[in-house]
Protein backbone atom coordinates (compact mmCIF):
# COMPACT_ATOMS: atom_id res chain seq x y z
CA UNK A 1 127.56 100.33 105.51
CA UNK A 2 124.89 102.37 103.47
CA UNK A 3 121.35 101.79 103.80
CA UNK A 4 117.80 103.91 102.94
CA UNK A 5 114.26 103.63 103.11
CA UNK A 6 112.66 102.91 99.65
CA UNK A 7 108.88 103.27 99.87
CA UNK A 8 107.20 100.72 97.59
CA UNK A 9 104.16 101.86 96.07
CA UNK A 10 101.30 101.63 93.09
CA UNK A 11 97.69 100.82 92.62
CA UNK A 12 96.30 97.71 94.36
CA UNK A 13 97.79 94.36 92.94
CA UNK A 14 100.80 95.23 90.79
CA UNK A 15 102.54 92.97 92.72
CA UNK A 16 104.25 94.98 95.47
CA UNK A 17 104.26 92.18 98.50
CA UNK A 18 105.46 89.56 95.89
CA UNK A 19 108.98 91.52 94.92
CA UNK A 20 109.46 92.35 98.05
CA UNK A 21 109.76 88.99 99.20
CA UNK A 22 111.70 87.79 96.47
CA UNK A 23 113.98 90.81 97.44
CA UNK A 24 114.51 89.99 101.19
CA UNK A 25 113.95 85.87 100.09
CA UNK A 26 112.06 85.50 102.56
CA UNK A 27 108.11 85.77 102.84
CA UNK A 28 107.26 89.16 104.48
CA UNK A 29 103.78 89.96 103.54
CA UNK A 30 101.27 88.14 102.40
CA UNK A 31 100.32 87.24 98.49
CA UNK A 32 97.04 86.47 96.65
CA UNK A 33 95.48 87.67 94.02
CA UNK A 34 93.29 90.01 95.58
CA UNK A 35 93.27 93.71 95.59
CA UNK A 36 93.61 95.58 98.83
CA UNK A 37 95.67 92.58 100.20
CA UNK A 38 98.20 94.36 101.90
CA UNK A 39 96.67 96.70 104.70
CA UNK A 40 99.83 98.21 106.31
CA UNK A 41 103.26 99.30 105.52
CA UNK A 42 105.21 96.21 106.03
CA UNK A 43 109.26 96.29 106.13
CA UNK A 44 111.37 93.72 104.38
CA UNK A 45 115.10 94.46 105.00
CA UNK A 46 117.65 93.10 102.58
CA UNK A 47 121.41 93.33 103.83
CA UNK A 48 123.41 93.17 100.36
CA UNK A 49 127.43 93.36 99.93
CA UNK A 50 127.60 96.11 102.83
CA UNK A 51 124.16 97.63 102.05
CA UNK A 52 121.00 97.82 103.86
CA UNK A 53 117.77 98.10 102.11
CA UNK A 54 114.72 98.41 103.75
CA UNK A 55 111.77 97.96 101.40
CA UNK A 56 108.11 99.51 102.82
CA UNK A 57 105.55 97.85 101.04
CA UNK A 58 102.49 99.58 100.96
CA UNK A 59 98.84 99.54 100.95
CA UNK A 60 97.84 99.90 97.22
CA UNK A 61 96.92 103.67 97.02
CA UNK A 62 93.53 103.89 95.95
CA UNK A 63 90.13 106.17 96.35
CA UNK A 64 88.91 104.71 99.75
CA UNK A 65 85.37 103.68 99.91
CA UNK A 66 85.61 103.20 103.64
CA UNK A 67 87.48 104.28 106.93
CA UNK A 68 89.77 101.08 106.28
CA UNK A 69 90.29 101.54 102.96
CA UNK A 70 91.45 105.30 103.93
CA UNK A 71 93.75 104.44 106.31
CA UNK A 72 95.13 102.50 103.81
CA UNK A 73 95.54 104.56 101.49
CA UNK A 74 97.23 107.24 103.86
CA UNK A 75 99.65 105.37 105.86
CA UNK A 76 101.16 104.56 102.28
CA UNK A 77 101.18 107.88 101.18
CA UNK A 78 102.75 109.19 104.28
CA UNK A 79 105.45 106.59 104.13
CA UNK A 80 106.54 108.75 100.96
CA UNK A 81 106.79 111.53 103.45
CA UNK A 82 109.77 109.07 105.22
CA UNK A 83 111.90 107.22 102.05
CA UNK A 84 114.87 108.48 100.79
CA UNK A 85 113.56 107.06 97.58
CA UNK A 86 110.13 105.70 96.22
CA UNK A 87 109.83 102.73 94.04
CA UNK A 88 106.99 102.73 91.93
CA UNK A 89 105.40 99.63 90.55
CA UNK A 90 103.36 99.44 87.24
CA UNK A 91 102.37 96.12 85.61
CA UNK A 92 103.68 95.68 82.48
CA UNK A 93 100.58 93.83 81.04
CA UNK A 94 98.38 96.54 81.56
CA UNK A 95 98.57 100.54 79.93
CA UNK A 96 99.12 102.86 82.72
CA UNK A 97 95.32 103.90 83.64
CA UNK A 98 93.70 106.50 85.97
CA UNK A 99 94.62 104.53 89.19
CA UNK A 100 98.48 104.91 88.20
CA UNK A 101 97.72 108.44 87.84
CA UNK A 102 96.01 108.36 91.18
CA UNK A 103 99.18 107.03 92.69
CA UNK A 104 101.64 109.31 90.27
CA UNK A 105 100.54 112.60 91.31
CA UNK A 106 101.02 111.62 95.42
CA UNK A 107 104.53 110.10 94.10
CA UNK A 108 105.17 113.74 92.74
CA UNK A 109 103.96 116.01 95.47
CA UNK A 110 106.74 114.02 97.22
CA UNK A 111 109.29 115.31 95.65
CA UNK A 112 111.60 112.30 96.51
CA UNK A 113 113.72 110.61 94.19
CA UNK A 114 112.21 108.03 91.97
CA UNK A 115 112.53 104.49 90.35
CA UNK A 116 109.52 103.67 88.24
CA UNK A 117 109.70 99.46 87.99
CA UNK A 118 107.94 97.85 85.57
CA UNK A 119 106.76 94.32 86.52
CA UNK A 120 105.56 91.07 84.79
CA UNK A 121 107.64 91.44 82.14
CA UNK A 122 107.84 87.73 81.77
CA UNK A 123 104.15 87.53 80.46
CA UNK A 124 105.46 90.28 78.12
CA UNK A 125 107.47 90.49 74.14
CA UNK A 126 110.44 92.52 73.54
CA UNK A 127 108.63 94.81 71.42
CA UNK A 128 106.04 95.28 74.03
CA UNK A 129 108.86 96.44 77.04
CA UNK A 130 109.73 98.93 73.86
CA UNK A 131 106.37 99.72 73.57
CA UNK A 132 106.15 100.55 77.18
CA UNK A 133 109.02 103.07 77.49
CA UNK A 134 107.50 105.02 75.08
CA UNK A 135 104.25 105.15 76.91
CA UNK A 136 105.89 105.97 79.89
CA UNK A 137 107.56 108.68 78.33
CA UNK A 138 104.36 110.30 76.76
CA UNK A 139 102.19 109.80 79.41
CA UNK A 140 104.39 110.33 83.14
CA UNK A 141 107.35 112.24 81.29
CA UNK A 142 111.17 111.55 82.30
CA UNK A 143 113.77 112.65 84.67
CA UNK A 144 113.35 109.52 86.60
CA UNK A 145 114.85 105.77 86.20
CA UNK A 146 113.24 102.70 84.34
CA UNK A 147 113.67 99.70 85.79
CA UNK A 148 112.19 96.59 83.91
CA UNK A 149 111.58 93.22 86.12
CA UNK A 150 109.65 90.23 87.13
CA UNK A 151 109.02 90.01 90.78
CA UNK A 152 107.39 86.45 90.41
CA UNK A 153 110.65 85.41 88.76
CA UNK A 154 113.33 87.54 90.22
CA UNK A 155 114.45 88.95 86.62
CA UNK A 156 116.35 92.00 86.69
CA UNK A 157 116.21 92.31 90.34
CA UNK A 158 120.28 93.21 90.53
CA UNK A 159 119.64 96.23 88.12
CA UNK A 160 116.54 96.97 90.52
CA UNK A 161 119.40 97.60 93.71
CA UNK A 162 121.85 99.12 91.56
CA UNK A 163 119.56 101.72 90.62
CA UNK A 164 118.38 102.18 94.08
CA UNK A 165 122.04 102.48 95.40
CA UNK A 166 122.76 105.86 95.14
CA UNK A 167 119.74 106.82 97.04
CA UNK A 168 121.48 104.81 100.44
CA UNK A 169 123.01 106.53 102.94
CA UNK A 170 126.62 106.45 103.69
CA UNK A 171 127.77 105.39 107.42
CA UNK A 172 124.74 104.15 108.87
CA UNK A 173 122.73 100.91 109.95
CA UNK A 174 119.37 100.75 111.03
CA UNK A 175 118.94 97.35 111.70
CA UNK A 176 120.97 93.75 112.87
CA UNK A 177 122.18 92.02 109.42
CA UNK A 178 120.33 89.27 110.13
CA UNK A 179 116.87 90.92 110.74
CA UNK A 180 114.49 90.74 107.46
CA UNK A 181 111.63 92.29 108.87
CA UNK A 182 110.49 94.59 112.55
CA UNK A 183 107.11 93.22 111.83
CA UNK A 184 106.09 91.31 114.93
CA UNK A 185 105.45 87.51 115.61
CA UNK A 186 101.90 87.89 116.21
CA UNK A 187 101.49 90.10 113.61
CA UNK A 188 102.85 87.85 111.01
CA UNK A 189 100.48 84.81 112.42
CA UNK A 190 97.29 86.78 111.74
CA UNK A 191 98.42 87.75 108.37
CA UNK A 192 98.66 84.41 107.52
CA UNK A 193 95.26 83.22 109.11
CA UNK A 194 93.89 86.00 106.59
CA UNK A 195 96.35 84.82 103.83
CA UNK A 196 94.49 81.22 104.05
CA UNK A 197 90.82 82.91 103.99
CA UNK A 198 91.98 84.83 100.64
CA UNK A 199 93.34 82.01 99.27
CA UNK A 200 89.92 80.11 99.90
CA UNK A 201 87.51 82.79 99.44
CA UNK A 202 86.21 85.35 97.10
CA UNK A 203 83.29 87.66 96.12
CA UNK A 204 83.32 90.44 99.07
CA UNK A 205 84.68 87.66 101.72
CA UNK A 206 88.16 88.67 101.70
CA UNK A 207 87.87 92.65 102.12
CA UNK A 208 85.41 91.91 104.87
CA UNK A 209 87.93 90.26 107.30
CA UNK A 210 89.78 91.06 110.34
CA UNK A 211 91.65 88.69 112.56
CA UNK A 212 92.48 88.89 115.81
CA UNK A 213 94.84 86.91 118.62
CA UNK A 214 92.13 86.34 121.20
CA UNK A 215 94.88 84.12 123.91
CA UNK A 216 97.94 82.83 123.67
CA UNK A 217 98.24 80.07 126.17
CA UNK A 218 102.23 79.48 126.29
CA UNK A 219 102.81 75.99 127.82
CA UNK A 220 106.23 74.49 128.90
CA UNK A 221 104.83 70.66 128.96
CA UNK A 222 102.40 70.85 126.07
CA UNK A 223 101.88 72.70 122.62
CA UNK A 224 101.18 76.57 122.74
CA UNK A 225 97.78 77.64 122.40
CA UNK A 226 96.44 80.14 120.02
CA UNK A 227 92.62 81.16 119.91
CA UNK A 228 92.13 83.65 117.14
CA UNK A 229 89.03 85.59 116.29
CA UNK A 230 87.88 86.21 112.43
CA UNK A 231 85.48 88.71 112.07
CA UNK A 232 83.27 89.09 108.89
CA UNK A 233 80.62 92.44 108.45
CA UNK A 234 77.64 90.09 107.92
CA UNK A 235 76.12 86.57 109.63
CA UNK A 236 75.71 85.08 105.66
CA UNK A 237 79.73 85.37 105.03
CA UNK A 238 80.03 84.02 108.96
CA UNK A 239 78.27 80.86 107.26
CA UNK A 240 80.55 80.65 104.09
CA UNK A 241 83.76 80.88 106.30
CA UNK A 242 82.14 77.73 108.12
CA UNK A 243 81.47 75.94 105.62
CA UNK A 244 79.54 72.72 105.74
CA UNK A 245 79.82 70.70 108.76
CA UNK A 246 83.09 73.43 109.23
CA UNK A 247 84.85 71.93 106.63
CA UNK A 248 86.27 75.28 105.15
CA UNK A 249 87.13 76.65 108.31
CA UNK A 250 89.15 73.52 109.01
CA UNK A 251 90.69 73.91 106.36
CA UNK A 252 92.15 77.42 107.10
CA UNK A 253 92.99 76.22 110.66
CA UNK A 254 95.24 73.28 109.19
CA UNK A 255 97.00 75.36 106.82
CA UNK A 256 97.52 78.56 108.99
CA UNK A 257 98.71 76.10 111.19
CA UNK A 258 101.22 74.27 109.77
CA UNK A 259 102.17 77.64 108.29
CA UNK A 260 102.56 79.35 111.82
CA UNK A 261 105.11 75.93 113.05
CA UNK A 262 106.89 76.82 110.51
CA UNK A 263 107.65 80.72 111.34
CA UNK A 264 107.64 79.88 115.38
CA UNK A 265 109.13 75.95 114.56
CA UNK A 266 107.26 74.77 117.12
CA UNK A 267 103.93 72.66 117.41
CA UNK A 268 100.95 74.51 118.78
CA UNK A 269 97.27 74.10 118.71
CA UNK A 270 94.92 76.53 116.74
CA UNK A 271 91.30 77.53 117.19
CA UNK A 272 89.74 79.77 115.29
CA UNK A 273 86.29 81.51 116.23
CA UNK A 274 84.02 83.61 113.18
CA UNK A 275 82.70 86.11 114.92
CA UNK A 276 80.02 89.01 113.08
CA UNK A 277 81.01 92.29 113.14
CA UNK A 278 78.27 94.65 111.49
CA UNK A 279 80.58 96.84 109.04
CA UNK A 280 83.68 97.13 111.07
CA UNK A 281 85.60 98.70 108.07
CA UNK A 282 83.92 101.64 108.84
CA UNK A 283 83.85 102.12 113.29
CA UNK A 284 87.08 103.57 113.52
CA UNK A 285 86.77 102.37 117.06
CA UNK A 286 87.50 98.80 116.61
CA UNK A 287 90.10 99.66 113.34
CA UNK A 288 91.55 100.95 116.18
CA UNK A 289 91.39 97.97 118.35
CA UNK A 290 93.19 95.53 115.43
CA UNK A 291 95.65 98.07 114.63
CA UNK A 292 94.89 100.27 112.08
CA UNK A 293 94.80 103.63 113.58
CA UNK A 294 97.68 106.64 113.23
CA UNK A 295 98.58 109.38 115.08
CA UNK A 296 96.95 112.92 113.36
């Protein structure tokens, strides 16, 4: 067996949850079109022909605006600290702009092994991936490999782990073959309560929530029992996550739901409580509380 840590990293929405996924085929962290949708490092673990892979996918690493937002951004850095190789995303659509930069000069004051990985290249022409080598040639230089893929569509995802190969170490497993993540149950069920709000919400909604398992009620002769908190920063996005009558908070409950039977496959009930929370992306007290807190 040979396996490595490959950091996955890049500016917010490149589409860094999405390949890794498709990778481990199996749904790891959560997707939407959001930026800042991933909050921590998340592992997805692929066990290929002998190998073990274990993807981090990162925070997009951006200039925080808040005590979230820079834990964010350093608990991806620092997993650069840990891979034996880093995997950085660019989106194919798009010229490589100052956030790429941004991310590029961390990558480099690494000084680990690289992959650069260009994505969405289904939405792009031949002459444009041409077009894009060249750039990336002028503007981040070479010495590294080119990878070019679609993590929506799984293209050129088996040139993606030969590249990575040699970067694996021989004689070593870090995880059971049939593990795909170390990311815990509960974990995984308030990611996809929040999954649900971004998928239903916009404007400053979705980088103003926090969920939170409040009680699990475990229950040999009935369904489980989940009450989960969602805090917002301010009482006028508490109404919006309502809705009228409740109906959009209904809505999130039945699809987190039936999403959460299907991860535990079991029935359970689901309540879920709004709760205001005057800027909690910035009291590293309760970031603390939900989670997002590292050791100095």
């Amino acid at each position: 067996m040979k396996a490595g840590f490959i950091a996955v990293v890049g500016r917010p929405n490149v589409g860094k949850s999405t390949l890794m996924n498709k990778l481990v085929s199996e749904k790891v962290a959560i997707v939407s079109d959001k930026a800042g949708t991933t909050r921590d490092n998340i592992k997805g673990i692929l066990n290929f022909q002998g190998k073990q892979y274990i993807f981090i996918d990162t925070p997009g690493i951006h200039k925080p605006k808040h005590l979230l937002g820079e834990y964010m951004t350093e608990i991806a850095i620092r997993s650069l600290k840990d891979a034996d190789a880093i995997l950085f995303l660019l989106d194919g659509t798009q010229e490589i702009s100052t956030g790429d930069f941004f991310v590029w000069e961390k990558i480099q004051s690494s000084k680990k092994p690289v992959v650069v990985l260009v994505n969405k290249i289904d939405k792009i022409s031949d002459e444009e991936i041409e077009e894009k080598k060249l750039e990336i040639q002028e503007k981040l230089g070479e010495g590294f490999k080119i990878v070019f893929a679609s993590g929506m569509y799984s293209f050129g995802l088996p040139r993606l782990l030969d590249a990575l190969e040699e970067y694996l170490e021989e004689g070593i497993q870090y995880y059971p073959e049939d593990m795909y993540t170390d990311m815990s149950i509960y974990r995984m069920i308030t990611e996809i309560v929040r999954e649900k709000i971004l998928e239903k919400t916009r404007d400053e909604i979705p980088h103003s929530v926090a969920i939170e398992i409040l009680n699990v009620a475990e229950r040999k002769e009935a369904k489980d029992k989940f009450d989960i908190n969602i805090y917002v920063e301010r009482s006028s996005q508490k109404g919006i996550l309502i809705g009228k009558d409740g109906k959009m908070l209904k809505e999130i409950g039945s699809e987190a739901r039936k999403e959460i039977e299907n991860l535990l496959e079991r029935k359970i009930y689901l309540t879920l409580w709004v709760k205001v929370k005057d800027d909690w992306r910035k009291k590293k007290p309760f970031l603390k509380e939900l989670g997002y807190s590292y050791e100095e």
